[in-house]
N, C-alpha and C. Protein backbone atom coordinates (compact mmCIF):
# COMPACT_ATOMS: atom_id res chain seq x y z
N UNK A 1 128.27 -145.06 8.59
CA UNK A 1 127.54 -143.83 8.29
C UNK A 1 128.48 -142.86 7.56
N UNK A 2 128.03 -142.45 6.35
CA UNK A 2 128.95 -141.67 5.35
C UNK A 2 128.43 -140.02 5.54
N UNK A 3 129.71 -139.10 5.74
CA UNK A 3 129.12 -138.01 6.22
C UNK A 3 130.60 -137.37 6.12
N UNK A 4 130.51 -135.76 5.68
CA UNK A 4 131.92 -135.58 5.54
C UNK A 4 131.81 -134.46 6.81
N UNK A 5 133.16 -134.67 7.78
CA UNK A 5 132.91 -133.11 8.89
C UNK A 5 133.03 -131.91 8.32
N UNK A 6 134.21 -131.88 7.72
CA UNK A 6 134.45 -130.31 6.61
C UNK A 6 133.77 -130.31 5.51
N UNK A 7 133.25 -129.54 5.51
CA UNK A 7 132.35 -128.84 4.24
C UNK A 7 133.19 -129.14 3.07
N UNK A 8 132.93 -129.86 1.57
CA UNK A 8 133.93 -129.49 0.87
C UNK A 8 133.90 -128.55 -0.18
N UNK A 9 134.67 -128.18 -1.06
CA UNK A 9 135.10 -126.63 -1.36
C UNK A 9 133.85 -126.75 -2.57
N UNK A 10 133.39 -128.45 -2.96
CA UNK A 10 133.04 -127.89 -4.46
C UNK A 10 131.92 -127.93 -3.83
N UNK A 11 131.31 -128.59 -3.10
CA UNK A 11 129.65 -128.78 -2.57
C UNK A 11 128.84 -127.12 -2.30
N UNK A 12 129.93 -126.43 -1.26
CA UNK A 12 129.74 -124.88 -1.06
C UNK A 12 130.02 -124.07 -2.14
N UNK A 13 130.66 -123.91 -3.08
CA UNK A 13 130.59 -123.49 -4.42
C UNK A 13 130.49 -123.73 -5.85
N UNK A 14 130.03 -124.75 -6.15
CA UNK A 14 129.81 -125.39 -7.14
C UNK A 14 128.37 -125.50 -6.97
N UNK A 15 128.14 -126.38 -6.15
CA UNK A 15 126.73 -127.58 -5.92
C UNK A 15 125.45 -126.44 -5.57
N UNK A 16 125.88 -125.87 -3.93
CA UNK A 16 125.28 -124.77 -3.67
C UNK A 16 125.51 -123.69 -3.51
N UNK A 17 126.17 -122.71 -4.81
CA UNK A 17 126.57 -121.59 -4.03
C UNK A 17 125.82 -120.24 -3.13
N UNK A 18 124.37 -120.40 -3.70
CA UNK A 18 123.41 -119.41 -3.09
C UNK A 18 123.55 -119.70 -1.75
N UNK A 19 123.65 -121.31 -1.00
CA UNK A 19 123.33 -121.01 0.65
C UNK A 19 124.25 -120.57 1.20
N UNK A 20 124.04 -120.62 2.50
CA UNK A 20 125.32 -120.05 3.28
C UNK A 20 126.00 -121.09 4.51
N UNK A 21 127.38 -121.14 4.01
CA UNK A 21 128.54 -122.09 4.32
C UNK A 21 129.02 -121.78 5.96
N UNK A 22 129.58 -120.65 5.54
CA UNK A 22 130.47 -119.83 6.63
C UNK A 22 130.49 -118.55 6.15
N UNK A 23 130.28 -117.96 7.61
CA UNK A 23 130.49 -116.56 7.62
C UNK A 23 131.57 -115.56 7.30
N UNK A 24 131.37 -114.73 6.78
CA UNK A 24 132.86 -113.89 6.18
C UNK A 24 133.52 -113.38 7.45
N UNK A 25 134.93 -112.98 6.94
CA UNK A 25 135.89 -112.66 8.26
C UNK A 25 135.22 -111.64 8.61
N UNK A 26 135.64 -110.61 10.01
CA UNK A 26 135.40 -109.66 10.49
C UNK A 26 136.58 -109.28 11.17
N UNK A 27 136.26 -107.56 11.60
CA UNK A 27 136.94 -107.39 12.65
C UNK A 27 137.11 -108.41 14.03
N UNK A 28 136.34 -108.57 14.41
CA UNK A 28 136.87 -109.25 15.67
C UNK A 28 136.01 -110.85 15.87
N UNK A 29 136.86 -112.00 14.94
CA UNK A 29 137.04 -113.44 14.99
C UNK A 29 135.35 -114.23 15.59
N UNK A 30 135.02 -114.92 15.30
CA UNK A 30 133.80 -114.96 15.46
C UNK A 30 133.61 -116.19 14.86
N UNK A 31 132.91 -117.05 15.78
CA UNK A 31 132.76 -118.76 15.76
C UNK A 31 131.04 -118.64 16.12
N UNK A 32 130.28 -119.52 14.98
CA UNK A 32 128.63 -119.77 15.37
C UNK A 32 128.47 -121.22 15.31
N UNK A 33 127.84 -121.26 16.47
CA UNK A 33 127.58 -122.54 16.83
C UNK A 33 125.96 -122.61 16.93
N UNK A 34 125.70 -123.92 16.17
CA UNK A 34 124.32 -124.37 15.81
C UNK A 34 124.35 -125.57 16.57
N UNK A 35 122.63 -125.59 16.69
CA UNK A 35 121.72 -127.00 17.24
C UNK A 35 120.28 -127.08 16.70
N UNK A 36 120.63 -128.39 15.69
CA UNK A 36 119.59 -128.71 15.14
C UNK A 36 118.42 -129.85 15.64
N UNK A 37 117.31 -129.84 15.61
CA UNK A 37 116.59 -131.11 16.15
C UNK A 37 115.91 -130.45 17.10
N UNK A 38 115.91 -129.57 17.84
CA UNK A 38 114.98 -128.97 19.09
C UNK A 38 114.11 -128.53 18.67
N UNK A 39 113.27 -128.14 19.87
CA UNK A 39 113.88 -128.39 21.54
C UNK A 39 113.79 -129.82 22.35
N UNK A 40 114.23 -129.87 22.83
CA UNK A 40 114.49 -131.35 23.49
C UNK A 40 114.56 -131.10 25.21
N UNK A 41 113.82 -131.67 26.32
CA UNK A 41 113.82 -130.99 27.30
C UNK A 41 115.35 -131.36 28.35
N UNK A 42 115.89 -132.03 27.96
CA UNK A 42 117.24 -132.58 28.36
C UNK A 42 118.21 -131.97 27.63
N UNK A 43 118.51 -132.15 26.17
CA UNK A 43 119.49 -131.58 25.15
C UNK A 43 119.68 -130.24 25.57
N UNK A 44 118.65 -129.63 25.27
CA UNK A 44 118.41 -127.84 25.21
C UNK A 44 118.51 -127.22 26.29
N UNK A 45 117.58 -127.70 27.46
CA UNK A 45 118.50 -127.51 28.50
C UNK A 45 119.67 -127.49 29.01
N UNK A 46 120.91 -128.36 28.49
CA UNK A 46 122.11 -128.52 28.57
C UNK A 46 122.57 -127.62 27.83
N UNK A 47 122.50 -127.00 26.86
CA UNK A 47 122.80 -126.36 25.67
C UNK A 47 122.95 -124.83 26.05
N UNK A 48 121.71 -124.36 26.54
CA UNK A 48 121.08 -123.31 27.38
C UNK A 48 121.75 -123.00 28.18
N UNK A 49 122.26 -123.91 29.35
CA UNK A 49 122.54 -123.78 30.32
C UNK A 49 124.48 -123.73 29.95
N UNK A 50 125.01 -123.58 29.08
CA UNK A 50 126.56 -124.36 28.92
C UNK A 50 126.64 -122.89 27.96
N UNK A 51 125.70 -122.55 26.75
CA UNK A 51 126.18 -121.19 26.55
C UNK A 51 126.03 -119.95 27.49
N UNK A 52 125.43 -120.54 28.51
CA UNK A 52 124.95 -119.00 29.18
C UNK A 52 126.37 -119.10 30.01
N UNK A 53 126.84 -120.23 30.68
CA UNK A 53 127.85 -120.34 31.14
C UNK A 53 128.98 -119.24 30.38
N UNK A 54 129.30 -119.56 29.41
CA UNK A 54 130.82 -119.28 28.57
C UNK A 54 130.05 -118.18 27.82
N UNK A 55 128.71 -117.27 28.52
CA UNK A 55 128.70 -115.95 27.60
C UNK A 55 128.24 -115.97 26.21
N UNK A 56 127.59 -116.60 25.79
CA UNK A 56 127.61 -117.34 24.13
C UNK A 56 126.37 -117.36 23.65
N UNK A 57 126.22 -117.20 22.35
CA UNK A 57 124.75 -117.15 21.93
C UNK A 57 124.90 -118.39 20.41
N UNK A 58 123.44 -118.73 20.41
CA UNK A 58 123.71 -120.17 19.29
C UNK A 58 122.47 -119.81 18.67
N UNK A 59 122.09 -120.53 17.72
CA UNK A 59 121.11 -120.56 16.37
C UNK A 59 120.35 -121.69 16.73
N UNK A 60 119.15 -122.10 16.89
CA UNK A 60 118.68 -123.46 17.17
C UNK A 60 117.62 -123.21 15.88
N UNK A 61 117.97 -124.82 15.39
CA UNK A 61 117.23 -124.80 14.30
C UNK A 61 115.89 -125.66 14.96
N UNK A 62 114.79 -125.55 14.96
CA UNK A 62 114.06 -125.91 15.57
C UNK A 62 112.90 -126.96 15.06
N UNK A 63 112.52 -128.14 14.52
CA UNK A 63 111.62 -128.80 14.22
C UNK A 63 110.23 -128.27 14.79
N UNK A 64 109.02 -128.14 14.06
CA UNK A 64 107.58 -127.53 14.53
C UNK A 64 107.37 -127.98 15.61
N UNK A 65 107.05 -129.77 15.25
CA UNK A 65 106.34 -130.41 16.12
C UNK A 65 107.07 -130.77 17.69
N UNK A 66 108.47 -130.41 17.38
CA UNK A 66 108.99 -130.30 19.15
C UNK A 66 108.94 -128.80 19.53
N UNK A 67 108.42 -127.86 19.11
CA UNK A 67 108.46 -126.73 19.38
C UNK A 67 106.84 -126.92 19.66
N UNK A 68 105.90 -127.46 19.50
CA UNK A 68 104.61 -127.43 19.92
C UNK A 68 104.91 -128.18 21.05
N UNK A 69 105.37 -129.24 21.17
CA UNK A 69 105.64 -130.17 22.30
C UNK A 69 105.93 -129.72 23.41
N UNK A 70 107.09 -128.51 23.25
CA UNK A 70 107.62 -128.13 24.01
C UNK A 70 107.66 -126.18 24.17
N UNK A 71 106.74 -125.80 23.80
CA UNK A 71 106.67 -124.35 23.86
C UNK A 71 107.61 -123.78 25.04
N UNK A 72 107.52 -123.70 26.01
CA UNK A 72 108.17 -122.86 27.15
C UNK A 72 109.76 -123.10 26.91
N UNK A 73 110.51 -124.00 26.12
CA UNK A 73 111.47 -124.08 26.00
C UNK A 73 112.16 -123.28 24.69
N UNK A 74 110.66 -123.50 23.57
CA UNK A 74 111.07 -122.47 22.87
C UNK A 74 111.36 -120.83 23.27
N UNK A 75 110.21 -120.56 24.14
CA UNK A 75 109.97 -119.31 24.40
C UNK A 75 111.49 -118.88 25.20
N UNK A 76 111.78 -119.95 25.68
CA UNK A 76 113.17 -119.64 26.58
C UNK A 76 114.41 -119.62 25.98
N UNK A 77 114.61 -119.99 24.57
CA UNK A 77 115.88 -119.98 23.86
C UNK A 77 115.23 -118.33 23.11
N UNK A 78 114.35 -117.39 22.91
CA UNK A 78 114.35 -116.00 22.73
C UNK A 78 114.64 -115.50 23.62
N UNK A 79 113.84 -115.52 24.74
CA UNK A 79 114.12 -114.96 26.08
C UNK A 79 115.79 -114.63 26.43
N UNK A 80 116.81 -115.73 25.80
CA UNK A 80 117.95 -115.80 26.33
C UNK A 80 118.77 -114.88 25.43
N UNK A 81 117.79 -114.57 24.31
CA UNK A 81 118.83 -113.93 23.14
C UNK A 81 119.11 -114.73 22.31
N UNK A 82 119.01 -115.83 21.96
CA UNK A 82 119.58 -116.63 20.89
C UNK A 82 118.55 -117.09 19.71
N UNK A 83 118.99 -117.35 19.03
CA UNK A 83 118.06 -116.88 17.48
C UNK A 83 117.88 -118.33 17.04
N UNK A 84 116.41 -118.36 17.11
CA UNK A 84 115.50 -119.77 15.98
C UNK A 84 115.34 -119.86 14.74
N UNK A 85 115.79 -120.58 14.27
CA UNK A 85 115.16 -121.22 13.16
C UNK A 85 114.50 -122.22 12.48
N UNK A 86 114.12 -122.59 11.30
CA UNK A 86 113.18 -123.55 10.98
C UNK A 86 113.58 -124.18 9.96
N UNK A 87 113.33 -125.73 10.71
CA UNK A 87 113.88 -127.50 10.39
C UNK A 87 113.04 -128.18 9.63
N UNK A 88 111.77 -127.60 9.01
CA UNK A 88 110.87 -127.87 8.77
C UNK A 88 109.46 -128.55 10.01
N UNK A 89 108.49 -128.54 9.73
CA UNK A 89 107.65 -129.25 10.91
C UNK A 89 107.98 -131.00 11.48
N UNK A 90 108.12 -131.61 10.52
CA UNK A 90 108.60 -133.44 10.83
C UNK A 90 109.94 -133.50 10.15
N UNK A 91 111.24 -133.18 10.35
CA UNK A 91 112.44 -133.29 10.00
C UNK A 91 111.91 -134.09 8.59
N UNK A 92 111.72 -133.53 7.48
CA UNK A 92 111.56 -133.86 6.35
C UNK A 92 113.20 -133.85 5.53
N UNK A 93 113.22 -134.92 4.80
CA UNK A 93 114.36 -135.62 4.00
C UNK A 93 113.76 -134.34 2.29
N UNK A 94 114.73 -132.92 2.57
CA UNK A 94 113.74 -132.85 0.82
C UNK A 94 114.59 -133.71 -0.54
N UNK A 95 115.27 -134.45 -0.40
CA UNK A 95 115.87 -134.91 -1.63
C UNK A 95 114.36 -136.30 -2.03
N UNK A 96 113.54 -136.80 -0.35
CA UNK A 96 112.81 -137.61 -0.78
C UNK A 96 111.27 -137.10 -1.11
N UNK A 97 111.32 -135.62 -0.83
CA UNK A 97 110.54 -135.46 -0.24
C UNK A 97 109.55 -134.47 -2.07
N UNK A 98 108.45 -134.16 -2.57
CA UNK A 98 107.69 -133.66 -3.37
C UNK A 98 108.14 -131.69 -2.77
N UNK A 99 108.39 -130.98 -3.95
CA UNK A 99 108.63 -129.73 -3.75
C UNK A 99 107.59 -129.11 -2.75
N UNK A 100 106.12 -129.25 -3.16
CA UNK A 100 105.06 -128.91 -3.04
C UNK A 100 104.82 -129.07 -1.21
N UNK A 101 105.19 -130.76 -1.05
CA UNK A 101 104.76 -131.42 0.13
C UNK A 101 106.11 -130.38 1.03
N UNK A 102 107.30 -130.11 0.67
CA UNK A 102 108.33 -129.77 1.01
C UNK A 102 108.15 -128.55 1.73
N UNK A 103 108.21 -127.52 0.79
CA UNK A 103 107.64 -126.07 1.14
C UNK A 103 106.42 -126.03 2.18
N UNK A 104 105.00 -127.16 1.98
CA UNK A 104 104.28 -126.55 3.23
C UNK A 104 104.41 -127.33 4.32
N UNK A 105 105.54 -128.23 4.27
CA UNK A 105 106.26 -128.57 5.57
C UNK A 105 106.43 -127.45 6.49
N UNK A 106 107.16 -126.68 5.76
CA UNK A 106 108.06 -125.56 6.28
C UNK A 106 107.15 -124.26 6.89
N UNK A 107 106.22 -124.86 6.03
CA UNK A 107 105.33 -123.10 6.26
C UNK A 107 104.15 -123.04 7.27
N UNK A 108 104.19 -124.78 7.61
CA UNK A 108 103.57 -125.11 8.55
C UNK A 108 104.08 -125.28 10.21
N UNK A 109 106.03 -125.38 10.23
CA UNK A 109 106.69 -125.53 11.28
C UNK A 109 106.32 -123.33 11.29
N UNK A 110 106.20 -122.32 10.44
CA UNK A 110 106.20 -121.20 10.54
C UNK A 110 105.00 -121.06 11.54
N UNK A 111 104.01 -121.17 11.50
CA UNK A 111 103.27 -121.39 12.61
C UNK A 111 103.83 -121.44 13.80
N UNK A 112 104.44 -121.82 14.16
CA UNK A 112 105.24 -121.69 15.51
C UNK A 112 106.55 -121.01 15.77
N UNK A 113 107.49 -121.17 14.55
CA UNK A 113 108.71 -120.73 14.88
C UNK A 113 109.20 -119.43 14.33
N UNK A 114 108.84 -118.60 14.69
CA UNK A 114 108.85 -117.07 13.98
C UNK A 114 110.23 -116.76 13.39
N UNK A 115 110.22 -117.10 12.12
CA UNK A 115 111.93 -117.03 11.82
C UNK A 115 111.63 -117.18 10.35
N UNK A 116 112.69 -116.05 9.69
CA UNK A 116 113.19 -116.53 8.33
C UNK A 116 114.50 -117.39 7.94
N UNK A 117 114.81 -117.87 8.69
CA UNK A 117 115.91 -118.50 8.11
C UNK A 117 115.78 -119.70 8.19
N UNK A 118 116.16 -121.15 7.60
CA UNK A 118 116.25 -122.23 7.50
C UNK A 118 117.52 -122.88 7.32
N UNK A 119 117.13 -124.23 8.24
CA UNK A 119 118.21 -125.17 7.44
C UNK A 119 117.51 -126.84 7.27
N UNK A 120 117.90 -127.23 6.13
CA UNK A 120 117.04 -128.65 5.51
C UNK A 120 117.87 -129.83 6.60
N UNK A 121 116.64 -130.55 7.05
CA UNK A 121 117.30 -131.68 7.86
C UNK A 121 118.18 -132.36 6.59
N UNK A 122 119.30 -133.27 7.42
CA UNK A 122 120.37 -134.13 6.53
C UNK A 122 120.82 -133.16 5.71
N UNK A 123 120.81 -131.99 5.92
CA UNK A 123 121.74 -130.99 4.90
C UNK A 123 121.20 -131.46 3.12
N UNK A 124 119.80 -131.74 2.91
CA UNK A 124 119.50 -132.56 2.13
C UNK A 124 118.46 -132.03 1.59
N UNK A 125 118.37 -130.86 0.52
CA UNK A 125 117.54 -130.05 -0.53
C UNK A 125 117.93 -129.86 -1.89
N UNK A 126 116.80 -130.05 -2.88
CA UNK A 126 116.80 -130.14 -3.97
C UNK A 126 116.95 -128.22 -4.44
N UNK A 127 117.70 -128.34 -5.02
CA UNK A 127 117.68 -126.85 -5.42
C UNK A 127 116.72 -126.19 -6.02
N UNK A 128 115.90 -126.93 -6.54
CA UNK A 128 114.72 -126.23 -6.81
C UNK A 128 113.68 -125.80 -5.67
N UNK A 129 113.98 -126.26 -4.80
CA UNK A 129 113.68 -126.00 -3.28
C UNK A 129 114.03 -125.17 -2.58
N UNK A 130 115.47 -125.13 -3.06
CA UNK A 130 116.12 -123.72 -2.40
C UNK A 130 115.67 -122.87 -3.20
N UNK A 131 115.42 -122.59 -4.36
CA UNK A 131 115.44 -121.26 -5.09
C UNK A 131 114.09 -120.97 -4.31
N UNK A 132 113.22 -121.64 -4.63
CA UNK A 132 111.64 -121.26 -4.13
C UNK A 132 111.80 -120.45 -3.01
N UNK A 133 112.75 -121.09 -1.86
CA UNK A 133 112.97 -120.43 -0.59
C UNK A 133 113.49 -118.93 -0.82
N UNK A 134 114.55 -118.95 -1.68
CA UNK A 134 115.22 -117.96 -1.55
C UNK A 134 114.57 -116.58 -2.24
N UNK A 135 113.52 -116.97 -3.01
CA UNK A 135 112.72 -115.78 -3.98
C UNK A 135 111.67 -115.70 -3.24
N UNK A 136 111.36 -116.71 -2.14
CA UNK A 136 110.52 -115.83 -0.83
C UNK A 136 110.97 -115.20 0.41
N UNK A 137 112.31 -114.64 -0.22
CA UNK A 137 113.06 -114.06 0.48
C UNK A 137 113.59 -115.14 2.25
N UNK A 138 113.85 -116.03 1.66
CA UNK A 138 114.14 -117.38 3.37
C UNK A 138 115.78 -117.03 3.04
N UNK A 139 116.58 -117.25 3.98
CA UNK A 139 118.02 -117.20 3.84
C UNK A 139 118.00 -118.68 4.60
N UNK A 140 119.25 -119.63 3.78
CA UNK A 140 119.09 -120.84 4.05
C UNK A 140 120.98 -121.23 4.70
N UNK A 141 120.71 -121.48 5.90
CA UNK A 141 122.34 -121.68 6.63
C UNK A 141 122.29 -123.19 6.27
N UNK A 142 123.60 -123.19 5.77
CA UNK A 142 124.18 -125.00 6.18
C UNK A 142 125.14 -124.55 7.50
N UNK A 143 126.52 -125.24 6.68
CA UNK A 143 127.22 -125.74 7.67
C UNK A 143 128.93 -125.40 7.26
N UNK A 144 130.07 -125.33 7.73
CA UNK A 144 131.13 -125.58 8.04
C UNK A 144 131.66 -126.98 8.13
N UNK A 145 131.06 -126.83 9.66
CA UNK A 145 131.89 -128.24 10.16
C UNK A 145 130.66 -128.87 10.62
N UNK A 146 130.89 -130.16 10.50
CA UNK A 146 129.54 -131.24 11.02
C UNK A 146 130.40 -132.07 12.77
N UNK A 147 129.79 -131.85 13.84
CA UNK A 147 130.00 -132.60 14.99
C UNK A 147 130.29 -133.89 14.77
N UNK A 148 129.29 -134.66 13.86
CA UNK A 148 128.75 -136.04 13.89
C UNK A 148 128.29 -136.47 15.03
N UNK A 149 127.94 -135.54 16.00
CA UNK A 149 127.25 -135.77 17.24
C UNK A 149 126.49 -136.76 17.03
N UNK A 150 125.33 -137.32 16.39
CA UNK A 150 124.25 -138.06 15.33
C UNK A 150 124.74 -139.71 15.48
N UNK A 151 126.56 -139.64 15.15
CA UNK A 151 127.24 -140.62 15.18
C UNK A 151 127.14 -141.35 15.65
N UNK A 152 126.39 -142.62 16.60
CA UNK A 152 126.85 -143.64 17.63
C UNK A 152 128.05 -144.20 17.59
N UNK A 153 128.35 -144.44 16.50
CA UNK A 153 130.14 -145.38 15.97
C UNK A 153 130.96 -144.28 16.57
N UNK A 154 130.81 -143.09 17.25
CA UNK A 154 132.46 -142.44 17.53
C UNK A 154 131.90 -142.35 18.77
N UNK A 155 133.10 -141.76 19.28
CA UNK A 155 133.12 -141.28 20.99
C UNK A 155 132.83 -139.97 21.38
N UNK A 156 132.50 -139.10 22.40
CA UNK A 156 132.27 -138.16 22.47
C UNK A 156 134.05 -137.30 22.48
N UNK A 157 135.10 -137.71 22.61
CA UNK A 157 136.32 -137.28 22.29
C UNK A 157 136.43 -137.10 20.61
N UNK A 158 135.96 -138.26 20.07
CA UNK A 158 136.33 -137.88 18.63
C UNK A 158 135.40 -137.01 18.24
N UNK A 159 134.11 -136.70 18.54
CA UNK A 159 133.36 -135.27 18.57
C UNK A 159 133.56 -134.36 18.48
N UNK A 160 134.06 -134.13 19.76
CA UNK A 160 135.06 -132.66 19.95
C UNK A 160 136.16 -132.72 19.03
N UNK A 161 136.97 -133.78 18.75
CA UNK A 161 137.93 -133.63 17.75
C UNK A 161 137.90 -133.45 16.12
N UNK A 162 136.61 -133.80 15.63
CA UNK A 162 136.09 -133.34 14.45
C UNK A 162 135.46 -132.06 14.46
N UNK A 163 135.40 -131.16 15.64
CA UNK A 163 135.20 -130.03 15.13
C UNK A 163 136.49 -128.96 15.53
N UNK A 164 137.46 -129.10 17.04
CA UNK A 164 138.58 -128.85 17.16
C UNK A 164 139.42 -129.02 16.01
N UNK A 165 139.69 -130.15 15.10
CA UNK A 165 140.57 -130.28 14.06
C UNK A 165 139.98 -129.28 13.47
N UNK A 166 138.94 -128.79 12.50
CA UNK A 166 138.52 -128.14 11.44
C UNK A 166 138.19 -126.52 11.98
N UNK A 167 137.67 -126.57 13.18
CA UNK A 167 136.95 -124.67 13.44
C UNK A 167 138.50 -123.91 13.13
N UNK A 168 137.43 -122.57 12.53
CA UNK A 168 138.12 -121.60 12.59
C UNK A 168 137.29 -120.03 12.38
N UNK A 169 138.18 -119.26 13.06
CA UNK A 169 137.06 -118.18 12.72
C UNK A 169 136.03 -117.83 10.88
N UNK A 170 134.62 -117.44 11.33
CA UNK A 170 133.43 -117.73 10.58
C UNK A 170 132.91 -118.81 10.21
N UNK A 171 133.45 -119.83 10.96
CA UNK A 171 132.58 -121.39 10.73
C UNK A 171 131.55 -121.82 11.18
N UNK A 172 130.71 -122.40 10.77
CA UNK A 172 129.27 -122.63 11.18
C UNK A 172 129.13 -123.77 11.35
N UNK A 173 129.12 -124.01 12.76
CA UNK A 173 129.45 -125.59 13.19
C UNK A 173 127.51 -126.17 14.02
N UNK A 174 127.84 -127.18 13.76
CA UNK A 174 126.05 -128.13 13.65
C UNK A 174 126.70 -129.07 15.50
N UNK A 175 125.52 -128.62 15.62
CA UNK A 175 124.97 -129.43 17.26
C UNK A 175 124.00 -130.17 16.73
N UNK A 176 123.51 -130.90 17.91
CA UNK A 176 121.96 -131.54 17.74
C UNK A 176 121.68 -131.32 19.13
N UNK A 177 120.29 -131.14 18.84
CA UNK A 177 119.82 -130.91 20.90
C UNK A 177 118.51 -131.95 20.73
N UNK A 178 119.65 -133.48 20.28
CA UNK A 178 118.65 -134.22 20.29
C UNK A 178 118.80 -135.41 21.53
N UNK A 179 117.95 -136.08 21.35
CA UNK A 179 118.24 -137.73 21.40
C UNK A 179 119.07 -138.33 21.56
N UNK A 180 119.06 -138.52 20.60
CA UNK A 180 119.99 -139.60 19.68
C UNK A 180 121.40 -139.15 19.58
N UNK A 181 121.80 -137.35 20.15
CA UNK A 181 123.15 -137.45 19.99
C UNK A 181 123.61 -136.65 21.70
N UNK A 182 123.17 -136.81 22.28
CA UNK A 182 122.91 -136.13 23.69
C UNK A 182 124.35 -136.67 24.38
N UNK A 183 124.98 -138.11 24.04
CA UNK A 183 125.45 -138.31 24.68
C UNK A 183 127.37 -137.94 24.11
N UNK A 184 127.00 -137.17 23.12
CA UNK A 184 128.30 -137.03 22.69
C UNK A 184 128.82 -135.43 22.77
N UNK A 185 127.19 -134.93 22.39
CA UNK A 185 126.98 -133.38 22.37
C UNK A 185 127.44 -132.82 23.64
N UNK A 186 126.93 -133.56 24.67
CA UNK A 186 127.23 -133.16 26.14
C UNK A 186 128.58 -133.28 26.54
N UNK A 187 128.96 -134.18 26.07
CA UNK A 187 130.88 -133.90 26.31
C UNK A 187 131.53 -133.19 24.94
N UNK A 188 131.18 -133.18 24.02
CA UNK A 188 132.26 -131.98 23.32
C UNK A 188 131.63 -130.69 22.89
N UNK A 189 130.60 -130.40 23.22
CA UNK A 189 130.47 -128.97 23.41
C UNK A 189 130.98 -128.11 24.56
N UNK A 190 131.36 -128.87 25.91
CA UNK A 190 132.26 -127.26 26.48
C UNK A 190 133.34 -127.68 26.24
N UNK A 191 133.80 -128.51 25.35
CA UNK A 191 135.26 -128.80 25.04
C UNK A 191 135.98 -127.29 23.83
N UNK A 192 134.48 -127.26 23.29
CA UNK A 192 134.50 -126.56 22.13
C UNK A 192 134.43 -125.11 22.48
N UNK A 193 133.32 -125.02 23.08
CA UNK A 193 133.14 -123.67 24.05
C UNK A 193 134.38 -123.41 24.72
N UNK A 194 135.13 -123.89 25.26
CA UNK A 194 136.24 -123.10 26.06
C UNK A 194 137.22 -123.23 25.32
N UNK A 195 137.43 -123.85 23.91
CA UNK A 195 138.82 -123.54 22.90
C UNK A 195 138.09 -122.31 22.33
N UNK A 196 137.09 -122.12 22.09
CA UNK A 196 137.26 -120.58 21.53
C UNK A 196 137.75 -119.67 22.36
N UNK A 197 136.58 -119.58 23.59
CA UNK A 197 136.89 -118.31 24.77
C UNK A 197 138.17 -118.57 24.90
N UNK A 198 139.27 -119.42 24.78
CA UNK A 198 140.91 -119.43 25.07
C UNK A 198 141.62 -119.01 23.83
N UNK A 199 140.57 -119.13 22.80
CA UNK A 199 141.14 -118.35 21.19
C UNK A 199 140.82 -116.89 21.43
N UNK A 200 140.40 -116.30 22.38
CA UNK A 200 139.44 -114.63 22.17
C UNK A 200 138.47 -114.81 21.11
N UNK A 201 137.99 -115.82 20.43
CA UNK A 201 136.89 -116.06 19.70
C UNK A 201 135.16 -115.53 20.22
N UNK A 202 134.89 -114.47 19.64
CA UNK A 202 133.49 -114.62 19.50
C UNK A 202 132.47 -115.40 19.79
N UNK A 203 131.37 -116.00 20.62
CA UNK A 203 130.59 -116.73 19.69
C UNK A 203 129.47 -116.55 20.05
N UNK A 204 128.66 -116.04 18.65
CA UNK A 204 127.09 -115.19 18.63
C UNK A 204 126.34 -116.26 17.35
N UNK A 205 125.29 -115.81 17.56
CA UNK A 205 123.78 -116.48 16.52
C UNK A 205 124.04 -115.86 15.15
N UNK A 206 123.58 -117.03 14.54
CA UNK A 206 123.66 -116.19 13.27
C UNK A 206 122.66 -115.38 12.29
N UNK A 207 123.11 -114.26 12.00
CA UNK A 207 122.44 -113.14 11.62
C UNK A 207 121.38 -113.92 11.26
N UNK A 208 120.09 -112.84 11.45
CA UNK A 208 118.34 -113.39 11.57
C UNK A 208 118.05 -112.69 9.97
N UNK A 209 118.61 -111.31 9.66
CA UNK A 209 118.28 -111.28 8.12
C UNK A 209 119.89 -110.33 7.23
């Protein structure tokens, strides 16, 4: 599985420079941590339950149709303070996907997930896709650093170590509060969570507009 963890320099400024990579410095150091694929009633729960622990607020990018599936879990990642966004309704591929069919993916996961901001499953949009988004005023987050949580071929140590090697303050690091990566997510996310809180690191949702 080909997938790079660090963002590279030309993809975030060259390829796409309109989206957003990582967050600019600040006064006081600040790490956002994302989870894409929810809600999941196992994942998210864990997720939920591990930032509330370490004080922490996250971005869940949220797919429609598990957010219909699972309403009360959505309702419970606002409730907690932490900020949704939208994955489109069926984790749509847009590099395979028709502009047209693309966009009312999205506008159809809006129905449920009250949010302007997005991020394209597989980090995978045609720019003519993004512009559309962005002149309907959508602000579109990627990524920093990638977990590879997703990964089966690694361990949940090398998890944590592909995002330990690379974080640094304003990085926008990708969870999954799925499935399919539950079993890696669950061991290197408080690995991750307690190297910040031992950095004095920040870690809040990312800005809603």
């Amino acid at each position: 599985m080909a997938y790079q963890v660090k963002t590279p320099w030309w993809l975030s400024h060259l390829v796409y420079p309109r989206l957003i990579w990582k967050m600019p410095a600040s006064d006081e150091p600040t790490v956002y941590i994302t989870f894409d694929d929810g809600p999941h009633p196992i994942a998210t729960r864990y997720a939920l339950d591990m930032m509330e622990q370490y004080h922490a607020k996250a971005t869940f990018f949220c797919i429609g149709k598990n957010v219909v599936a699972h309403p009360e879990l959505y309702s419970e990642l606002l409730a907690k303070g932490h900020t949704t966004g939208n994955h489109t309704y069926n984790h749509l591929n847009g590099w395979k996907s028709k502009t047209k069919t693309y966009l009312e993916n999205i506008h159809q996961a809006s129905s449920h997930i009250n949010s302007r901001i997005f991020r394209p499953p597989y980090g995978k949009i045609r720019r003519g896709q993004a512009s559309r988004l962005l002149k309907a005023s959508w602000k579109i987050y990627m990524w920093d650093v990638l977990s590879g949580d997703f990964d089966r071929n690694i361990t949940g140590q090398q998890c944590a170590e592909n995002v330990l090697k690379n974080i640094q303050p304003g990085s926008i690091i990708v969870f999954h509060d799925s499935e399919k990566a539950w079993e890696r997510m669950s061991y290197a996310l408080p690995q991750v969570l307690a190297y910040c809180k031992n950095k004095n690191w920040m870690l809040k949702a990312l800005p809603k507009y």
